[in-house]
Protein backbone atom coordinates (compact mmCIF):
# COMPACT_ATOMS: atom_id res chain seq x y z
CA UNK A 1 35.71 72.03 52.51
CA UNK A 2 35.77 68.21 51.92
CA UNK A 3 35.60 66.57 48.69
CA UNK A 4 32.04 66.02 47.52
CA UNK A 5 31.51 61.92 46.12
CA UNK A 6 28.46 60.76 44.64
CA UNK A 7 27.66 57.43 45.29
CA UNK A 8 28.09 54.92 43.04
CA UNK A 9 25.40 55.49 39.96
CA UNK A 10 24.94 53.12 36.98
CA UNK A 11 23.32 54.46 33.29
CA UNK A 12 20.99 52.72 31.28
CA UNK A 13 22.64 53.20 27.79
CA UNK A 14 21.20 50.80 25.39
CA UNK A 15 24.34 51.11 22.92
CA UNK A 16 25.99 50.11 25.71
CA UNK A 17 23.69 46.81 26.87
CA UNK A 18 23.54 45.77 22.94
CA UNK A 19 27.65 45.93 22.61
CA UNK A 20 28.29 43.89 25.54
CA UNK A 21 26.52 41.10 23.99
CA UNK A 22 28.96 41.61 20.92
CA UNK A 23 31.83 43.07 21.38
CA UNK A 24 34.87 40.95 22.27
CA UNK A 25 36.67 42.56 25.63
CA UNK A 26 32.91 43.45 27.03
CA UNK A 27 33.74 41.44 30.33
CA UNK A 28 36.15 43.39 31.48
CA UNK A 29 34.86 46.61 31.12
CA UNK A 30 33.27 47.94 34.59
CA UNK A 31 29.90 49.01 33.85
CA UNK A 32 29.62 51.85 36.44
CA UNK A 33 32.65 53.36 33.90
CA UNK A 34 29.74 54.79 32.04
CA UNK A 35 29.06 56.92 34.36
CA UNK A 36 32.05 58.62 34.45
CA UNK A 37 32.55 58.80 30.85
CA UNK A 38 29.44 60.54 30.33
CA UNK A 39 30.05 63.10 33.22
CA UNK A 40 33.41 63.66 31.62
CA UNK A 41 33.00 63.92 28.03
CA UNK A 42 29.78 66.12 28.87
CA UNK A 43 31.36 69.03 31.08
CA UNK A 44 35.42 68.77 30.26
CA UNK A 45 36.18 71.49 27.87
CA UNK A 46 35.51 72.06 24.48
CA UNK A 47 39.38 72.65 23.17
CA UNK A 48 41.43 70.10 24.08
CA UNK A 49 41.81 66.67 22.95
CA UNK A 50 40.44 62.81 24.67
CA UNK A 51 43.22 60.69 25.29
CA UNK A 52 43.06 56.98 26.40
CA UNK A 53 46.07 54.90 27.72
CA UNK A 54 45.45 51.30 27.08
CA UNK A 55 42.61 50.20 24.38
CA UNK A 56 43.06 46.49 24.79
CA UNK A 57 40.03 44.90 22.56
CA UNK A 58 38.66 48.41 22.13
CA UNK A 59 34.96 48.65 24.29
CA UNK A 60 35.95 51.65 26.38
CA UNK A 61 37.30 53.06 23.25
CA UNK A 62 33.94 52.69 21.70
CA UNK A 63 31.82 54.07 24.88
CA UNK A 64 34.23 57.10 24.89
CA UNK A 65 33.43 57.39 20.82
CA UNK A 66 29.47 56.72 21.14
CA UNK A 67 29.64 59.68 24.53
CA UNK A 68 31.79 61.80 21.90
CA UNK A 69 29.38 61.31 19.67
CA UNK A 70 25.90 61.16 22.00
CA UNK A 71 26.94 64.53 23.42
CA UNK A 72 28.30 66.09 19.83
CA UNK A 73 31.66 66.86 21.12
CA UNK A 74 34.14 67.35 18.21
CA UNK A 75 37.20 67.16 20.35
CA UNK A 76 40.12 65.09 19.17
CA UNK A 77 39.95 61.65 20.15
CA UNK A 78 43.37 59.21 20.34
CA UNK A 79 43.92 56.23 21.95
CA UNK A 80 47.47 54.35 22.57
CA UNK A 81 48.25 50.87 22.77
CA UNK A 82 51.16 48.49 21.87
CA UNK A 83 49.32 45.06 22.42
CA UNK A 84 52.20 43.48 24.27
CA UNK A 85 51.68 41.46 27.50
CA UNK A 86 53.21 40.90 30.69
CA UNK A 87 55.00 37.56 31.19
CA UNK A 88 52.47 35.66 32.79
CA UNK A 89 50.09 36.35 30.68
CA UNK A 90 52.10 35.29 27.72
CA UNK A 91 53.05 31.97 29.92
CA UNK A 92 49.56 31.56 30.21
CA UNK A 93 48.81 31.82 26.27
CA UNK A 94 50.96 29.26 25.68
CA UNK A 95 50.74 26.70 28.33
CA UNK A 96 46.71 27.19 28.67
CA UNK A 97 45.57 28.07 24.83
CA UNK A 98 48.79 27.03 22.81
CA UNK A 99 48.88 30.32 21.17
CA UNK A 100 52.29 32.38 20.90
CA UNK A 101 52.07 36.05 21.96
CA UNK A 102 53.16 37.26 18.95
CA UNK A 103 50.05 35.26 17.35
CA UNK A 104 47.94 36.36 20.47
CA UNK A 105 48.76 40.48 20.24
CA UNK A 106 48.15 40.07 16.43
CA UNK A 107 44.56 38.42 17.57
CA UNK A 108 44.21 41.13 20.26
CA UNK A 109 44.76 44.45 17.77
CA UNK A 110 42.56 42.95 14.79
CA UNK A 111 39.88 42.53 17.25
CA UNK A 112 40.12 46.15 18.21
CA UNK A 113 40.46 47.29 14.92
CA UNK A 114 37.25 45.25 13.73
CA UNK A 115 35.23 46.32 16.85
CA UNK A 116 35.74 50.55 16.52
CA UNK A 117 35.33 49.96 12.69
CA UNK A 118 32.14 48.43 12.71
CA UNK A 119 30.55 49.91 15.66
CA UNK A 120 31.68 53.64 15.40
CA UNK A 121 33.04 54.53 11.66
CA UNK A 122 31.99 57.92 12.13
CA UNK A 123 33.75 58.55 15.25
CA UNK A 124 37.28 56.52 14.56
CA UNK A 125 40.03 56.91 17.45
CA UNK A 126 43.22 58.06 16.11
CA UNK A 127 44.87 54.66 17.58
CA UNK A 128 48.52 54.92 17.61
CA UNK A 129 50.61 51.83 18.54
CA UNK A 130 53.05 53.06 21.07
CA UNK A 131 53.39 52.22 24.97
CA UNK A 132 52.12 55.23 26.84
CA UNK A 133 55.35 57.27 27.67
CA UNK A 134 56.56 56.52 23.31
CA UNK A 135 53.03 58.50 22.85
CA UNK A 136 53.84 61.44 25.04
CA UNK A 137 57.24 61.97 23.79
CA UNK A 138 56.01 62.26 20.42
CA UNK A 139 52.68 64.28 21.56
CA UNK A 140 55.34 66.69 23.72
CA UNK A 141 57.38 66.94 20.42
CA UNK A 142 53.95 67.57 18.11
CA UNK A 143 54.70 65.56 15.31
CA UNK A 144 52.72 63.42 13.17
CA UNK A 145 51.62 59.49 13.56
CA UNK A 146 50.10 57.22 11.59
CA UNK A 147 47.41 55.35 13.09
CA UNK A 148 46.52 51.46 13.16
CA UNK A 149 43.88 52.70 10.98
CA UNK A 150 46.33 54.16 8.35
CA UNK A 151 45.50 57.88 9.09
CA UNK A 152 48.53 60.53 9.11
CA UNK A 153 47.28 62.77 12.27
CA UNK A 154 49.49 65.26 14.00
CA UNK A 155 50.37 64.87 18.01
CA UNK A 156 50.10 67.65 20.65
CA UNK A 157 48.33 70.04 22.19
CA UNK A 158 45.99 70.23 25.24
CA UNK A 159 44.29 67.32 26.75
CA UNK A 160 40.80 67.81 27.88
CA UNK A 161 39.62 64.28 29.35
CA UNK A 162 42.21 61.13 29.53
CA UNK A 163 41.22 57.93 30.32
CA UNK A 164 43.92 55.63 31.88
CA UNK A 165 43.73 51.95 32.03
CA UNK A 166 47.45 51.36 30.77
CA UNK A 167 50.40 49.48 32.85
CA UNK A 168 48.57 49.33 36.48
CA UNK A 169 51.80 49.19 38.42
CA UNK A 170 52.54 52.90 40.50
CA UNK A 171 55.11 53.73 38.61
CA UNK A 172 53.90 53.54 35.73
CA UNK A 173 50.33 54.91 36.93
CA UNK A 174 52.20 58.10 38.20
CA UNK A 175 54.33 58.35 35.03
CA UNK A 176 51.07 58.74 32.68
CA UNK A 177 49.55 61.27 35.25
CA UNK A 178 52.36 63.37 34.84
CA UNK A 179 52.60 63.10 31.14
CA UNK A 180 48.77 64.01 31.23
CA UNK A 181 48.63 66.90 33.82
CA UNK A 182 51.31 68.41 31.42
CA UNK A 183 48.92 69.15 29.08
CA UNK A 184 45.66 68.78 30.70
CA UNK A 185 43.26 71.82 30.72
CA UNK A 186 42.05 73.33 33.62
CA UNK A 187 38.49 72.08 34.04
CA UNK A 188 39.53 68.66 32.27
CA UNK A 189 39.30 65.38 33.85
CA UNK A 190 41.27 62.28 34.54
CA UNK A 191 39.32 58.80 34.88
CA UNK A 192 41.76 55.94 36.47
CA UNK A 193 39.89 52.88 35.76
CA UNK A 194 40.68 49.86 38.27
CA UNK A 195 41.30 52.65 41.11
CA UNK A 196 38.29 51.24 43.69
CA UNK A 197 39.52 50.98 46.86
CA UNK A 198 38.75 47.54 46.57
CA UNK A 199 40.67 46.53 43.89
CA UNK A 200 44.66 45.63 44.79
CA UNK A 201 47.04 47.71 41.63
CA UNK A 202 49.03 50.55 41.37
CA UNK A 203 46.05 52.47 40.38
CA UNK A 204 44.58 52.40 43.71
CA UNK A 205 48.09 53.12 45.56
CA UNK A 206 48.23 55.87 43.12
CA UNK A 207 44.82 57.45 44.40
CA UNK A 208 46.64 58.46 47.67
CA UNK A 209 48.60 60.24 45.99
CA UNK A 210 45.67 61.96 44.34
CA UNK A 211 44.54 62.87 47.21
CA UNK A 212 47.27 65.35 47.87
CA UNK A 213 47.52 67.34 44.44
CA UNK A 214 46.26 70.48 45.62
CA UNK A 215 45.51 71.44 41.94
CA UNK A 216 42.58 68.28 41.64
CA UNK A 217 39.71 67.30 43.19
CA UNK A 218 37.66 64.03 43.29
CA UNK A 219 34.21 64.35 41.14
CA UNK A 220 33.40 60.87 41.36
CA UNK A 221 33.81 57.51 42.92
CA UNK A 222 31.56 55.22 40.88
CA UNK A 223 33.40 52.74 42.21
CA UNK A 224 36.74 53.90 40.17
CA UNK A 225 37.60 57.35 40.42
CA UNK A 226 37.02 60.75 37.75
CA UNK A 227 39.36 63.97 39.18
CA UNK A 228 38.98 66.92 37.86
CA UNK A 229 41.80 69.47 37.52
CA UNK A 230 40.99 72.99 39.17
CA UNK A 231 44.05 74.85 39.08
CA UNK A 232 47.67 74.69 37.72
């Protein structure tokens, strides 16, 4: 049987419409993303933790935390992030804004950490400032963190949505898959955000791939793509 996909659905949220006017990193966050959030936070399963790769200036982090919240799931929720950019985007800090990097990933994580404080304090990510494969080793070792916010949490345990927008080259895509289906529950999903067929990144390439995991299977393509996992 083939693959069921939904066309591509928008949802009126009007948290969502209010913090776009507001919240700093609101123009790069696809709107149709809601969508999938929703879907994913409202039927993954109850045990396991949410996990996002990449939080950037934090507004999917806060539409994951308002769905967490909307829906009354009390899953875990952590994000990762280190705040450092890729060369030409640090060339263009300089030569374009005459900001150094180090002044501009300072700028970047206060903004995040002002946007999920005033917009959800109740629902607070457990934000821990590590590139995505630093995370997993300590997640696949269960220790404990300590969070931009200055929270002690412990690491580990079973995933039960993750939300990837990290490093968008394939490698890297296909590393933080792995690291996820590790630990990912069955009936849990995995949203890759700039995965439209449309859009030219490692996060599309990676979608082929996708395609071939016998153990997943596409839920929706809204234009980015939610799998679900079915089987080990």
């Amino acid at each position: 049987m083939r693959k069921r996909v939904l066309p591509y659905r928008k949802l009126k949220d009007d948290f969502y419409e209010t913090l776009k006017l507001t919240c700093s990193g609101s123009v790069l966050f696809v709107p149709e993303n809601l969508y999938c959030i929703d879907y994913a936070v409202r039927y993954m399963p109850g045990h396991g933790a949410v996990i996002e790769i990449g939080s950037f200036l934090g507004m999917s982090t806060n539409m994951i935390a308002h769905y967490l919240h909307m829906h009354r799931r009390d899953n875990r929720f952590f994000s990762c992030d280190k705040w450092e950019f890729e060369e030409k985007e640090m060339n263009f800090y300089r030569q374009s804004l005459g900001i150094s990097p180090e002044n501009m990933k300072q700028f970047v994580k206060e903004s995040f950490i002002r946007n999920l404080r005033f917009f959800n304090p109740a629902r607070l990510p457990f934000t821990i400032e590590l590139f995505s494969d630093e995370f997993f080793q300590q997640w696949n070792s269960n220790t404990e963190a300590t969070d931009v916010f200055g929270r002690k949490t412990p690491l580990g345990g079973a995933i039960s949505f993750a939300y990837v927008d990290g490093n968008h080259q394939l490698e890297f895509v296909r590393r933080d898959f792995e690291n996820i289906d590790r630990h990912l529950a069955i009936g849990g999903f995995i949203f890759f955000d700039d995965s439209a067929s449309f859009i030219a990144s490692g996060m599309r390439g990676f979608m082929k791939e996708m395609n071939r995991k016998a153990g997943y299977k596409l839920v929706l393509k809204n234009p980015n793509q939610l799998w679900q996992k079915i089987k080990q």
